[in-house]
Protein backbone atom coordinates (compact mmCIF):
# COMPACT_ATOMS: atom_id res chain seq x y z
CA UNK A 1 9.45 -26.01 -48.38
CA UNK A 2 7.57 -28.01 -51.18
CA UNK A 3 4.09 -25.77 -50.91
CA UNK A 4 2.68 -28.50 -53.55
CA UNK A 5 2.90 -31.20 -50.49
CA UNK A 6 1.48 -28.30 -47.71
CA UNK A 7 -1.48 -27.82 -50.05
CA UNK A 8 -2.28 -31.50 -50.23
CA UNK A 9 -2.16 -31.86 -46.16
CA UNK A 10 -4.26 -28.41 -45.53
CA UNK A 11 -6.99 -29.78 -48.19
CA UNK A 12 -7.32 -33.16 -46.00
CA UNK A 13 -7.52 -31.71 -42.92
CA UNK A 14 -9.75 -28.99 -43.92
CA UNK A 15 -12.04 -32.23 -44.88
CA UNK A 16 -11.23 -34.19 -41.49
CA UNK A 17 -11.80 -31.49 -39.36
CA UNK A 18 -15.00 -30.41 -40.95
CA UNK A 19 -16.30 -34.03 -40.47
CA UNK A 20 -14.77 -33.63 -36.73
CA UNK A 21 -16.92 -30.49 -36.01
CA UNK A 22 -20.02 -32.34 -37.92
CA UNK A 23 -19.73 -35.92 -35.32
CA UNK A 24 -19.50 -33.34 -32.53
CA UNK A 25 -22.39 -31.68 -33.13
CA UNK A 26 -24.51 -34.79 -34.05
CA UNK A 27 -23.64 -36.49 -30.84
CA UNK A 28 -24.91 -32.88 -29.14
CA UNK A 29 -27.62 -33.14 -30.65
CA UNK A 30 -28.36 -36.56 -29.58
CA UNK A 31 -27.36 -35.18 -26.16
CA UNK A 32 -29.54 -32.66 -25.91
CA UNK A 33 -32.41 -34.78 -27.47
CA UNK A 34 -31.89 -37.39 -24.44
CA UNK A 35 -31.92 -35.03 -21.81
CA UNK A 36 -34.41 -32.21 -22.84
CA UNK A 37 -36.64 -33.04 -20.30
CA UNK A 38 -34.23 -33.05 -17.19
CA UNK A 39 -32.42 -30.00 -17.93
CA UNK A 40 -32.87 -26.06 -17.25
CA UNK A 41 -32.22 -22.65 -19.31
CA UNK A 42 -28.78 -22.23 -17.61
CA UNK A 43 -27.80 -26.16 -17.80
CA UNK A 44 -28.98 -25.71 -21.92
CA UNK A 45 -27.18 -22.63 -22.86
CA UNK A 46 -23.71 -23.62 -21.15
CA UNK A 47 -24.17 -27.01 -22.94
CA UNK A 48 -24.33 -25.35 -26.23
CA UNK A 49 -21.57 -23.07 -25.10
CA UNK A 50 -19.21 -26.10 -24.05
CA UNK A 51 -19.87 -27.57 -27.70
CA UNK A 52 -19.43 -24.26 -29.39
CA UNK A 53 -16.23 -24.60 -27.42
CA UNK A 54 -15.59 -27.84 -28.03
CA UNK A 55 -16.21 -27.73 -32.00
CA UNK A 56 -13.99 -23.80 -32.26
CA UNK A 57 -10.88 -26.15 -30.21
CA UNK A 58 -11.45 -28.76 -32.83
CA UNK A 59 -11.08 -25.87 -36.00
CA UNK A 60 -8.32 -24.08 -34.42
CA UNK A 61 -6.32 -26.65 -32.98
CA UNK A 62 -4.94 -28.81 -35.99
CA UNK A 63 -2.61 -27.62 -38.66
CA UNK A 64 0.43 -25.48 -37.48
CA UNK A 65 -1.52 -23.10 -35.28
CA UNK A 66 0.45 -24.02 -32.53
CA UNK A 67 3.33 -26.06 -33.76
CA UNK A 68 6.03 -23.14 -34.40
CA UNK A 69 9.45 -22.12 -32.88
CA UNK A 70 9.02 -20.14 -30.82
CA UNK A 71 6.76 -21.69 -27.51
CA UNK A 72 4.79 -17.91 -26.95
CA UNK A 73 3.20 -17.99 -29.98
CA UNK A 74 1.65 -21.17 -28.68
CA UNK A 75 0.19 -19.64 -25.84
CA UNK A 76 -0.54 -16.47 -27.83
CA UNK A 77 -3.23 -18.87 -29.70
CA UNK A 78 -4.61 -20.30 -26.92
CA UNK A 79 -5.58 -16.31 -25.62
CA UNK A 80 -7.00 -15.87 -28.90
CA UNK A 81 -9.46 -18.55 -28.67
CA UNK A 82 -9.87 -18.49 -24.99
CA UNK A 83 -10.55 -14.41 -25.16
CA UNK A 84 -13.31 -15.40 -27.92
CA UNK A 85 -15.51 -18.09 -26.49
CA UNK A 86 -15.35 -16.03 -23.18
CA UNK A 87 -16.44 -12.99 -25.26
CA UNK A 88 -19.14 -14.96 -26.22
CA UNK A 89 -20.75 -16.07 -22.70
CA UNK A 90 -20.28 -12.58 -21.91
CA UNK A 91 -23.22 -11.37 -24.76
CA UNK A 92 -24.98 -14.07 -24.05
CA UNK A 93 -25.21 -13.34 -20.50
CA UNK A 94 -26.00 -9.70 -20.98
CA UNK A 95 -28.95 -10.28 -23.53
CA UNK A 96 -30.29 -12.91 -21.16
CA UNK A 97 -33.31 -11.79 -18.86
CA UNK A 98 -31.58 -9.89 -16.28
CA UNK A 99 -32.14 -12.75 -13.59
CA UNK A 100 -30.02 -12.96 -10.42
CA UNK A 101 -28.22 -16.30 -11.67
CA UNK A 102 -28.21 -14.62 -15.69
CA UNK A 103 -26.37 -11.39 -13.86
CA UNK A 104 -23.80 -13.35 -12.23
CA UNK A 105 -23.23 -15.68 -15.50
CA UNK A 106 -22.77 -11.68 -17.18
CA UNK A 107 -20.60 -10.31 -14.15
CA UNK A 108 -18.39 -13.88 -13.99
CA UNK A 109 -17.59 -13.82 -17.79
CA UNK A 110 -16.93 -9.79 -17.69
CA UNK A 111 -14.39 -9.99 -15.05
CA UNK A 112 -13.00 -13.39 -17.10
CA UNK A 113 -13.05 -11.34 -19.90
CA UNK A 114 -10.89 -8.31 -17.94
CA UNK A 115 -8.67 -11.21 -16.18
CA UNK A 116 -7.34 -12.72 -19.73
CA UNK A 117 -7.03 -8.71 -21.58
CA UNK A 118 -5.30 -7.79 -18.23
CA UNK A 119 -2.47 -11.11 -17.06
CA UNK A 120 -2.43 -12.46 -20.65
CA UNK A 121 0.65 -10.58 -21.60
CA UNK A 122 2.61 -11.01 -18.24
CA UNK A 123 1.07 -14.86 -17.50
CA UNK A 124 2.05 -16.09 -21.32
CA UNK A 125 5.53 -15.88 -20.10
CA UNK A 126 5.20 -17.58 -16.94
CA UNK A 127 5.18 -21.79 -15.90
CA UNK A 128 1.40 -21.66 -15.09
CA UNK A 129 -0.90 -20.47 -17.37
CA UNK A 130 -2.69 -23.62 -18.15
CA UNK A 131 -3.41 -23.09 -14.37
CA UNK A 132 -5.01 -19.76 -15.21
CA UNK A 133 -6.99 -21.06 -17.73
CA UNK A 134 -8.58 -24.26 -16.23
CA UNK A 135 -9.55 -21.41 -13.31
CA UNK A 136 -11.11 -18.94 -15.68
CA UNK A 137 -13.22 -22.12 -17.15
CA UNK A 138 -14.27 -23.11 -13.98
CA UNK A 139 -15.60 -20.25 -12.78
CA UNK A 140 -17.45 -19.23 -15.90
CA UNK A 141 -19.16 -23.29 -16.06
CA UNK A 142 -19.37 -23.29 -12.58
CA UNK A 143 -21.83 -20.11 -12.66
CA UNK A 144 -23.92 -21.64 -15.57
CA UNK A 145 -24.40 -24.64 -13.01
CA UNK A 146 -27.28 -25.77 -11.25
CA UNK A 147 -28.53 -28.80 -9.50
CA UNK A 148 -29.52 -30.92 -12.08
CA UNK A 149 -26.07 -30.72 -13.84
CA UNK A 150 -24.22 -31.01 -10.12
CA UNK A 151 -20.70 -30.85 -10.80
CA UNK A 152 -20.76 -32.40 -14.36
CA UNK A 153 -20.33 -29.66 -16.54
CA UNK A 154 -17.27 -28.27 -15.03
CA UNK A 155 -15.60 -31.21 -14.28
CA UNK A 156 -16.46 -32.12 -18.40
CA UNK A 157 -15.19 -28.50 -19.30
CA UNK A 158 -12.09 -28.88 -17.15
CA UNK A 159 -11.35 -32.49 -18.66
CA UNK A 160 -11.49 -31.88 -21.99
CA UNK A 161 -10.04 -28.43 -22.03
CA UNK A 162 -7.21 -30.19 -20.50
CA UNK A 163 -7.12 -32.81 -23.23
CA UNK A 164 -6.58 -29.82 -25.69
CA UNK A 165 -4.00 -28.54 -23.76
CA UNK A 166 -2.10 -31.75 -23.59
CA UNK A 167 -2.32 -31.92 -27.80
CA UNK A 168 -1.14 -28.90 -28.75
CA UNK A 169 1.48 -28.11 -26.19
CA UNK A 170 3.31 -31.74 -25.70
CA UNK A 171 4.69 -33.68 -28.73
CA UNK A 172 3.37 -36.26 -27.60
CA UNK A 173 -0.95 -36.38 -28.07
CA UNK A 174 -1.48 -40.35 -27.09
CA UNK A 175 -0.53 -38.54 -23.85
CA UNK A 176 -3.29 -36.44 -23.22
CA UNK A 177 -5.71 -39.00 -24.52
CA UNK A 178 -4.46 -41.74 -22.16
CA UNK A 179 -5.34 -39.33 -19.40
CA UNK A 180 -8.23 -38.78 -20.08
CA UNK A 181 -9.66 -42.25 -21.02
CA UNK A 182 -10.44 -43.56 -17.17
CA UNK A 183 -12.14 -40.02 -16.33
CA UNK A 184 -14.27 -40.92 -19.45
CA UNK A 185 -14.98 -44.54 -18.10
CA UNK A 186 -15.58 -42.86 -14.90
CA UNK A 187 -17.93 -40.50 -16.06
CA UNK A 188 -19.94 -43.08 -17.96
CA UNK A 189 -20.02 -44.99 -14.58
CA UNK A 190 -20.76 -42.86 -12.26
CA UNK A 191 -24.46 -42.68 -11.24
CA UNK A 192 -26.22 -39.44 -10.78
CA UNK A 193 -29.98 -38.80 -10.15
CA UNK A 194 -32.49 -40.21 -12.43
CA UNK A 195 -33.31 -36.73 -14.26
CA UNK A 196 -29.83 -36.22 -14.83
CA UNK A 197 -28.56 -39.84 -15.70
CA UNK A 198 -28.99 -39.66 -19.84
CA UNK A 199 -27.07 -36.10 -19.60
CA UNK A 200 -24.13 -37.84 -17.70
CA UNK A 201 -24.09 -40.61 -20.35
CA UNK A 202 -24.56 -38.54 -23.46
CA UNK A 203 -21.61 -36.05 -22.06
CA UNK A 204 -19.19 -39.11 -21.64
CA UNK A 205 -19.85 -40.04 -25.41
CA UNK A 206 -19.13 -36.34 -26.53
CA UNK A 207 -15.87 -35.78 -24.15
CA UNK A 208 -14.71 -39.25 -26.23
CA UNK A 209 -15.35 -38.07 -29.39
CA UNK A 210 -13.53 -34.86 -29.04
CA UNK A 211 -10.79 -36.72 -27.51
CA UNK A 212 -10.33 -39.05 -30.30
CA UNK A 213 -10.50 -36.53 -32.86
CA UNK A 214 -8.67 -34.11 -31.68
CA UNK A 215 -5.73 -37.04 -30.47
CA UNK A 216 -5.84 -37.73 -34.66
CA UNK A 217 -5.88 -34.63 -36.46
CA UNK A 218 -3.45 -33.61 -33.81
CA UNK A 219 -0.77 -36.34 -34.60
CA UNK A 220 -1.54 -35.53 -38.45
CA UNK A 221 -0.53 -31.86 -38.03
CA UNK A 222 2.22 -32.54 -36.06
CA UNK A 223 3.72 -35.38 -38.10
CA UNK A 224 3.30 -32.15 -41.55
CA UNK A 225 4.79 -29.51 -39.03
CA UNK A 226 7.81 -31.92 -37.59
CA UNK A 227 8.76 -32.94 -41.82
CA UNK A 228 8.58 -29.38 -42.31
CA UNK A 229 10.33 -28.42 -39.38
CA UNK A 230 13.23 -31.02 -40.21
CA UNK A 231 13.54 -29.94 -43.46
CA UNK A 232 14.45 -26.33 -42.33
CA UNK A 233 16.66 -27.54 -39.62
CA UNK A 234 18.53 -29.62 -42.48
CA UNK A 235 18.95 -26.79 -44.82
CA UNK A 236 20.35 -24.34 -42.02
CA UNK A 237 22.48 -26.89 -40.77
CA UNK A 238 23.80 -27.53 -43.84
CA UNK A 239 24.71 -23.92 -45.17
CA UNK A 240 25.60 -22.78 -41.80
CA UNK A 241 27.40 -25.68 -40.15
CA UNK A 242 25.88 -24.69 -36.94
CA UNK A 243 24.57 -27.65 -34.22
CA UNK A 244 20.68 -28.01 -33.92
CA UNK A 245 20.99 -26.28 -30.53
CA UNK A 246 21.72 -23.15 -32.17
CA UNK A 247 19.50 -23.33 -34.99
CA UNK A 248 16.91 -23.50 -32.19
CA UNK A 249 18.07 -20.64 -30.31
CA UNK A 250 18.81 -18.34 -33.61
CA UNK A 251 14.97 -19.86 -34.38
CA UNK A 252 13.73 -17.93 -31.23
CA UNK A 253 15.88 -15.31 -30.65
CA UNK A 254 16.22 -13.71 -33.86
CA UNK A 255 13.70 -11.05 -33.79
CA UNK A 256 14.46 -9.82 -30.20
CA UNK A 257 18.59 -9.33 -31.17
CA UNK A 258 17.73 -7.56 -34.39
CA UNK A 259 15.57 -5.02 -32.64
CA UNK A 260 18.48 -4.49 -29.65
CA UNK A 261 20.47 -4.11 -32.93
CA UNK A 262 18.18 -1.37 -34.51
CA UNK A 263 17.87 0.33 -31.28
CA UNK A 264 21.27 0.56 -30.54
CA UNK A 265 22.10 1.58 -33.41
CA UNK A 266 20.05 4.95 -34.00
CA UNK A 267 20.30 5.26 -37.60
CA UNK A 268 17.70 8.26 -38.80
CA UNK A 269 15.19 7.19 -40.94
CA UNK A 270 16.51 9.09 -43.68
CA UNK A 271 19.96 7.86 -44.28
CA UNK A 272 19.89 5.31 -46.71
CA UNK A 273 23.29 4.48 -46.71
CA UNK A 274 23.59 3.49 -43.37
CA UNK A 275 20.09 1.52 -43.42
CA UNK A 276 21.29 -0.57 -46.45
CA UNK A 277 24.28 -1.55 -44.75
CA UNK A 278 22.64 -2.27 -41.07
CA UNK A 279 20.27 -4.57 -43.09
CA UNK A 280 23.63 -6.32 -44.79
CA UNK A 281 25.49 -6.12 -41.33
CA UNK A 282 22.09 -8.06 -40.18
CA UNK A 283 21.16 -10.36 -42.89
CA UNK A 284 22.11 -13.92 -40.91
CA UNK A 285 19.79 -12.96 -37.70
CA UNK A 286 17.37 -12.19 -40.49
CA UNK A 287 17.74 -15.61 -42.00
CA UNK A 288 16.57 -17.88 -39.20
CA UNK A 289 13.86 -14.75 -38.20
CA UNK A 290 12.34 -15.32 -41.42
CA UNK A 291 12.82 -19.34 -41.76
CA UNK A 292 10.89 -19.46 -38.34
CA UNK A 293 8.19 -17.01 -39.90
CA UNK A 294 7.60 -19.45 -42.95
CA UNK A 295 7.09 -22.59 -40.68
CA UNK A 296 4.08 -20.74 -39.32
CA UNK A 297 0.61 -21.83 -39.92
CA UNK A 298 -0.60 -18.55 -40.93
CA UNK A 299 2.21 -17.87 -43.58
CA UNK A 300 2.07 -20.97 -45.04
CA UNK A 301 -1.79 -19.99 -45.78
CA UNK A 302 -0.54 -16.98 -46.75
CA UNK A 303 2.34 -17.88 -49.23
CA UNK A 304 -0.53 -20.79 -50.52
CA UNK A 305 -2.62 -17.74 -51.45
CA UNK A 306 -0.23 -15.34 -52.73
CA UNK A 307 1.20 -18.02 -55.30
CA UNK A 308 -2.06 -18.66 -57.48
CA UNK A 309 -1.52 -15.11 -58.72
CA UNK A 310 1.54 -15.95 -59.82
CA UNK A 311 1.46 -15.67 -63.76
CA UNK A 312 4.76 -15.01 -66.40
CA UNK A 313 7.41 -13.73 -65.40
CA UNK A 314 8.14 -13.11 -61.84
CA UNK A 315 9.78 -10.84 -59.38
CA UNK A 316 10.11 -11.07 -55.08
CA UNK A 317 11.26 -7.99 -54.50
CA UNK A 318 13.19 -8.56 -51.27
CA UNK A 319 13.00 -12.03 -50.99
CA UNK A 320 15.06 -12.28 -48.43
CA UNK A 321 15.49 -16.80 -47.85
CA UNK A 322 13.72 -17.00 -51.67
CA UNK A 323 10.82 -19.19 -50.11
CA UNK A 324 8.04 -17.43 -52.53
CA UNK A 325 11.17 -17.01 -55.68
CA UNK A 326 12.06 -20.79 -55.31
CA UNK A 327 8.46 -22.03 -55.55
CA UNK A 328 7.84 -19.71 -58.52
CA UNK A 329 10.28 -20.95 -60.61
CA UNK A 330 9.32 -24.38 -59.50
CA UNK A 331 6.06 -24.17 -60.79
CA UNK A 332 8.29 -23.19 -64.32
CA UNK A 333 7.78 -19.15 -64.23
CA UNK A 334 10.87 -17.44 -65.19
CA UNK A 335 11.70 -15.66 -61.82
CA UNK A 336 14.21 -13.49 -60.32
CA UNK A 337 15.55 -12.50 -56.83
CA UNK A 338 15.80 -8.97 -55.39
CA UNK A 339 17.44 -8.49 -52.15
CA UNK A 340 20.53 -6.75 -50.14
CA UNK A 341 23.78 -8.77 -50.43
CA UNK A 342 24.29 -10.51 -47.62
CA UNK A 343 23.82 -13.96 -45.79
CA UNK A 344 20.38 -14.54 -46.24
CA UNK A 345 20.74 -13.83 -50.33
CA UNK A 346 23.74 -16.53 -50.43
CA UNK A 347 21.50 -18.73 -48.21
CA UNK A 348 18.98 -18.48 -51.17
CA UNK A 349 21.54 -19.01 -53.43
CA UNK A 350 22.23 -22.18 -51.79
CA UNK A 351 18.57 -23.38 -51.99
CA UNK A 352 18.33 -23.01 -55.42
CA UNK A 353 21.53 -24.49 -56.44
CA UNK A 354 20.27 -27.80 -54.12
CA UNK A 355 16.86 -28.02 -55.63
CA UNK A 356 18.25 -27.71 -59.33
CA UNK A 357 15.77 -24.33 -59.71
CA UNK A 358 17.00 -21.62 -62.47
CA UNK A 359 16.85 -18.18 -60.98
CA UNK A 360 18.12 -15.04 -61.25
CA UNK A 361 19.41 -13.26 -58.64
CA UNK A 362 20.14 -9.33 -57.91
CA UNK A 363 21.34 -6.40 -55.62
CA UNK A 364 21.06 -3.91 -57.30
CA UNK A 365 18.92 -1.68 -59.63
CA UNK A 366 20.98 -1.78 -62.62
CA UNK A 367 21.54 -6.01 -62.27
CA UNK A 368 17.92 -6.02 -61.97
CA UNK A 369 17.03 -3.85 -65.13
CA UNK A 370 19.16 -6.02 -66.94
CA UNK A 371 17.03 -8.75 -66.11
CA UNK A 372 14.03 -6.89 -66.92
CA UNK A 373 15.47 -5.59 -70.40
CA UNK A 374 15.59 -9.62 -71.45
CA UNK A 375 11.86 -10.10 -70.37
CA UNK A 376 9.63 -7.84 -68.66
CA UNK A 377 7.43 -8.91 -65.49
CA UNK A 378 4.11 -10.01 -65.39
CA UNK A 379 3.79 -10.39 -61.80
CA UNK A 380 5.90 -8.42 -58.93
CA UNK A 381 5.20 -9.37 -55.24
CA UNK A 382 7.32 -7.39 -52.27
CA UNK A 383 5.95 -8.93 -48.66
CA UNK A 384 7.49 -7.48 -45.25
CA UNK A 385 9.86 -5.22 -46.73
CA UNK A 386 8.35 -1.54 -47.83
CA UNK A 387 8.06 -0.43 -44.50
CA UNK A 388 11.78 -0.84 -44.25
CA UNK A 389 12.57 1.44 -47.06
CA UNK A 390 13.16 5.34 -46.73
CA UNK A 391 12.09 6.46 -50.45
CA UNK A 392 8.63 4.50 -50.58
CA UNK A 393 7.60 7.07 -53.78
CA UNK A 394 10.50 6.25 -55.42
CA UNK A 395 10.40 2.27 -54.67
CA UNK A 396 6.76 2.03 -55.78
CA UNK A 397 7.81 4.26 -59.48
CA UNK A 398 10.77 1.80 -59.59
CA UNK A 399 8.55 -1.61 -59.12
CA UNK A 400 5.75 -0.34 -61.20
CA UNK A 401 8.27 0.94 -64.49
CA UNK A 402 9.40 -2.87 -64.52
CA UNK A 403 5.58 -4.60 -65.33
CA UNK A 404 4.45 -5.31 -68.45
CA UNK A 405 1.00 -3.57 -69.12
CA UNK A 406 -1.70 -6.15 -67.92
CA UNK A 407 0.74 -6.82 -64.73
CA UNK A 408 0.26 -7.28 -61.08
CA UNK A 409 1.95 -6.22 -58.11
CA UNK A 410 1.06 -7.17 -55.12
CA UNK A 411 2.49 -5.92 -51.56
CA UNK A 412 2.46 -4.90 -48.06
CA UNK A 413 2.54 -2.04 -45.99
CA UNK A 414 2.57 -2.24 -41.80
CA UNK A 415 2.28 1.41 -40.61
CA UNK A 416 4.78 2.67 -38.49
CA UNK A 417 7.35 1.40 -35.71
CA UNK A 418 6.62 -1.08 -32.99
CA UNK A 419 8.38 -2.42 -29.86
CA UNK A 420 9.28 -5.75 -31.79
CA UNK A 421 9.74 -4.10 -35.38
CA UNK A 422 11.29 -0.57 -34.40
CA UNK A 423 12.68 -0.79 -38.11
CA UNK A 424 9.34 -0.26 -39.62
CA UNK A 425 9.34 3.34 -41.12
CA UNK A 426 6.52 5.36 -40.69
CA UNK A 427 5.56 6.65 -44.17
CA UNK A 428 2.63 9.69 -44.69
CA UNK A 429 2.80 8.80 -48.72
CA UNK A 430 -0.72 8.17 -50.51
CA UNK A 431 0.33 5.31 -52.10
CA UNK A 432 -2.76 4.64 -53.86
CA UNK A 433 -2.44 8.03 -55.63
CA UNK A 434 1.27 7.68 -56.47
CA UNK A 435 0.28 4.70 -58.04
CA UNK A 436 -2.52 5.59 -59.73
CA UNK A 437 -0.58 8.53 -61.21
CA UNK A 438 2.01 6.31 -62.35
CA UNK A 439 -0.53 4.12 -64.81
CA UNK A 440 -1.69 1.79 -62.22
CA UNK A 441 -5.01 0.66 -60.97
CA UNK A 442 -6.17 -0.65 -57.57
CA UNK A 443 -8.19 -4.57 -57.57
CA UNK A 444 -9.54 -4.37 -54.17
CA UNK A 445 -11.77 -7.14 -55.36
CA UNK A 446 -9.03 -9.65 -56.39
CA UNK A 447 -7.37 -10.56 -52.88
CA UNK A 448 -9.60 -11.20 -49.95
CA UNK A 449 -8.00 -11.02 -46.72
CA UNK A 450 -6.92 -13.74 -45.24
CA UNK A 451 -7.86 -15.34 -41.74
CA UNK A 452 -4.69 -14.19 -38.94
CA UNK A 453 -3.46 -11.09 -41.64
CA UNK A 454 -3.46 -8.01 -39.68
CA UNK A 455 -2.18 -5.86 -42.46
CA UNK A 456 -3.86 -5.77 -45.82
CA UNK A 457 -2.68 -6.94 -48.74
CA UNK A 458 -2.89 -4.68 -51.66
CA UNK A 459 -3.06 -5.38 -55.62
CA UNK A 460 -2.42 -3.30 -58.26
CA UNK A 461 -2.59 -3.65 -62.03
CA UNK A 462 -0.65 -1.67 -64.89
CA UNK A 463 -2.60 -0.52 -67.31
CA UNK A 464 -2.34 -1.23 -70.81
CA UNK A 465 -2.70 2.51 -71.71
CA UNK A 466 0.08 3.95 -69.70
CA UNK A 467 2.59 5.73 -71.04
CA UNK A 468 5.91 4.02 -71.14
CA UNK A 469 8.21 6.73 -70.93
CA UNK A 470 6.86 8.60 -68.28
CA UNK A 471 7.45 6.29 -65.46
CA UNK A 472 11.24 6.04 -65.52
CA UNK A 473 13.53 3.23 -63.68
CA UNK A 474 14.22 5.81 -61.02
CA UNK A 475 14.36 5.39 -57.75
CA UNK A 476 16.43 4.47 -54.30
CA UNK A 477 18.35 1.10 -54.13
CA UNK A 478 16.43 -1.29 -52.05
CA UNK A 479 17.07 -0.26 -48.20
CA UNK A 480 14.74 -3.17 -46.83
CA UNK A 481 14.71 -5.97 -45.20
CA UNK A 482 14.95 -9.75 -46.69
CA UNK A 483 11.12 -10.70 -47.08
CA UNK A 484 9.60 -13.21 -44.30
C-alpha cells in the first residue's frame, strides 16, 4: 500500500466532509429559523437530535469505516454510532423536566439503549438488522413527536437513515440516492397544516443535502478502498497463485482458524520452542489475517501516525507482511525486517523485491545483531506482537540494547487472552520499570491516542547517558506473531 497516496485522499476528505457537516448545519439553521414559531420543546430538541445524527453519519460514514473484508465489522460500526446518538437522547431525556411526554422520551431511549447492548452481538450476525435499526429509530422519533410535526420526523429519520444504510453497505451508492429522490419530491409536495408547512419544506431541503453528500463522499471512499483493496488482492494472487474466491475467504476466515489452531493445540505459555514453531506452522493464515487488518480504516490512520516518527535507521520488530518496513525504506530510511521464518516473511520478501525497496531481512537474534553492528537504530517499532512472546523482560532488554542513545521505540501491549486472540499472553511484568532500569525513558507526551485504538501506544526514548555495557543483547528469540 502506497501510504503517500492514502494520506493525500484522508486530507481531502477530512476537508469535504467538514464542509458536508458545515452545509448541514446551515440549512438547520435556516430550518429552524423558518419554523420557530410553529414548533414545540419536543418537536425542537428531536430536530437538533436528527441533525446531530445526521452530521455524526456524515463524519463516520466516509473513508474505510465500513469498507473492509470482513461484512461484521460493517455492522460492528453501525452499533457504534447507533449505541452513541441513542446514548445521547437518553441524557437528554433524563435532564429534561420530568414531564409525562420527557419521561417516556427517557424510558423509550433507555430500553433502546438496553435493546442494542443486549441483540447487538447475536442480531450483527443475522439477515435483518437494518430491520432492527429502522425500529429502534422509530420508536425513539416517534416519542419526541407531537402534532405539529405529525408523522414527519420519523418518516424523515427513517428515510435518511435508510439512505446511509444503502451507502455504506451496497457498492453501489447512486442506489440509495435514487431511492430516496421521489420520497424527497414527495415530501416537498406534500401539504401539511399551515403552522407546520415551512418545517415540511425546510426538512425536504436538509434530507437532500445529506443525501447528496453522503452519495459523494461515499463513492470517493469507496473508489480509495476498492484501488486499495485490488491492489492487495493482486499481490496475494500473485505470490500465492490462489483464485480471488479464496483470497476472499482466507480474507475472512483467517482469524477464526488460527484461534481453533491455538486452541487445539494447548501449547503452555512457557514453552518457547513450541510457540515459535506454531507461529511458523501458522504464518500463511497469518498473512491474509494481517493484509485484511491493514485495509482497515482505523490502521491505515494508525500506520499514517506511527510513520512520522520514523527517523534513521529503522527496525519492525515482527513485521510480519512488512507493510510499516516497506514504507520506511520507501521514504529512504535504512530499514530492516524482524520476524519468524515462514510464509508471511517470504511474502514480504516478495513485496520488496516487486517494489525495487532495499531491506534487510532477519530471523534471528544473531542475523539481526549483525545488522545492528553495521549501523545502529534510531527508531524501533514492534505493533501486535509482544503479547505473543513468553520472555517479555528479556524481549524489551533485547530491543532496547539495539538503539542508539537519543532513540525511540515505540510498541504495544494488549493484556491478556481473549476469545478471538487466545494467543495473547498474559504478562504481570512492569514494563515501565524494566525499561526505565535499562536506560530508557517514558514520552507519554509524544503519541496521543488515536481515535478507534483500544490499547495504548507507548514511547520510549534511550538515554544518552546509559551505560552501554550493561544492557547486553540478551534475550529469547522472537516467539511472536507477524505484526498486523
Amino acid at each position: 500500500m502506497n501510504y503517500g497516496k492514502q494520506e493525500k485522499y484522508l486530507r481531502r476528505s477530512r476537508i469535504w466532509t467538514m464542509v458536508a457537516v458545515v452545509i448541514v448545519l446551515v440549512v438547520s439553521w435556516m430550518c429552524l429559523h423558518a419554523a420557530a414559531a410553529a414548533i414545540s420543546r419536543s418537536t425542537l430538541i428531536v430536530f437538533v437530535l436528527v441533525v446531530a445524527a445526521l452530521s455524526a453519519s456524515l463524519l463516520y460514514t466516509p473513508d474505510y469505516l465500513q469498507l473492509t473484508v470482513n461484512p461484521e465489522k460493517r455492522w460492528r460500526w453501525q452499533v457504534k454510532i447507533r449505541w452513541r446518538i441513542i446514548a445521547a437522547v437518553l441524557v437528554l431525556g433524563m435532564i429534561m423536566p420530568s414531564g409525562n411526554h420527557d419521561r417516556s422520551i427517557a424510558v423509550t431511549s433507555a430500553v433502546c439503549l438496553a435493546l442494542v447492548n443486549l441483540a447487538a452481538a447475536k442480531l450483527v450476525r443475522g439477515r435483518y438488522f437494518a430491520l432492527y435499526f429502522l425500529l429502534t429509530d422509530f420508536l425513539i422519533v416517534s416519542t419526541f413527536s407531537d402534532s405539529h410535526s405529525g408523522f414527519l420526523l420519523p418518516v424523515l429519520w427513517l428515510a435518511a437513515m435508510f439512505h446511509l444504510f444503502i451507502v455504506s453497505y451496497d457498492r453501489r451508492p447512486w442506489l440509495g440516492m435514487g431511492i430516496l429522490v421521489p420520497f424527497i419530491y414527495l415530501l416537498a409536495s406534500f401539504r401539511p397544516p399551515n403552522e407546520s408547512r415551512s418545517l415540511h419544506y425546510s426538512a425536504a431541503a436538509l434530507v437532500a443535502v445529506v443525501a447528496l453528500g453522503s452519495f459523494l463522499l461515499v463513492a470517493r471512499a469507496q473508489t480509495q478502498h476498492r484501488q486499495n483493496l485490488d491492489a492487495a488482492m493482486r499481490e496475494l494472487r500473485e505470490f500465492t497463485s490462489y483464485s480471488e474466491w479464496r483470497v476472499r475467504r482466507l480474507w475472512s476466515t483467517s482469524n477464526q482458524e488460527l484461534a481453533k489452531n491455538w486452541e487445539a493445540a494447548a501449547i503452555p505459555e512457557n514453552d518457547s520452542e513450541r510457540i515459535t514453531q506454531w507461529y511458523r506452522d501458522n504464518s500463511e493464515l497469518y498473512m491474509f489475517a494481517i493484509s485484511a487488518y491493514n485495509l482497515e480504516y482505523k490502521r491505515i490512520i494508525s500506520n499514517l501516525k506511527v510513520l512520522r516518527y520514523a527517523k534513521g535507521a529503522c527496525l519492525d520488530y515482527g513485521a510480519g507482511n512488512g507493510e510499516l518496513v516497506l514504507e520506511m525504506a520507501r521514504n529512504g530510511h535504512p530499514a530492516a525486517y524482524y520476524d519468524v521464518d515462514g510464509v508471511s516473511k517470504k511474502f514480504a520478501q516478495y513485496r520488496a523485491e516487486q517494489q525495487v525497496l532495499d531491506v534487510k531481512f532477519a530471523s534471528s537474534k544473531e542475523d539481526l545483531q549483525k545488522i545492528v553492528q553495521e549501523r545502529r537504530l534510531d527508531t524501533i517499532f514492534s505493533f501486535d506482537v509482544l503479547e505473543h512472546l513468553p520472555d517479555l523482560a528479556g524481549e524489551l532488554s533485547f530491543l532496547s540494547s539495539l538503539l542508539n542513545p537519543g532513540g525511540l521505540m515505540m510498541f504495544d501491549l494488549p493484556a491478556g487472552s481473549t476469545k478471538a486472540h487466545p494467543m495473547h499472553l498474559n504478562h504481570n511484568l512492569d514494563f515501565r520499570a524494566h525499561l526505565r532500569s535499562r536506560g530508557m525513558e517514558e514520552k507519554r507526551n509524544l503519541l496521543q491516542k488515536l481515535p478507534f485504538w483500544k490499547q495504548e501506544k507507548y514511547v520510549f526514548i534511550r538515554q544518552a547517558e546509559a551505560n552501554q555495557e550493561t544492557q547486553g543483547l540478551s534475550g529469547s528469540p522472537l516467539r511472536g506473531e507477524p505484526s498486523r
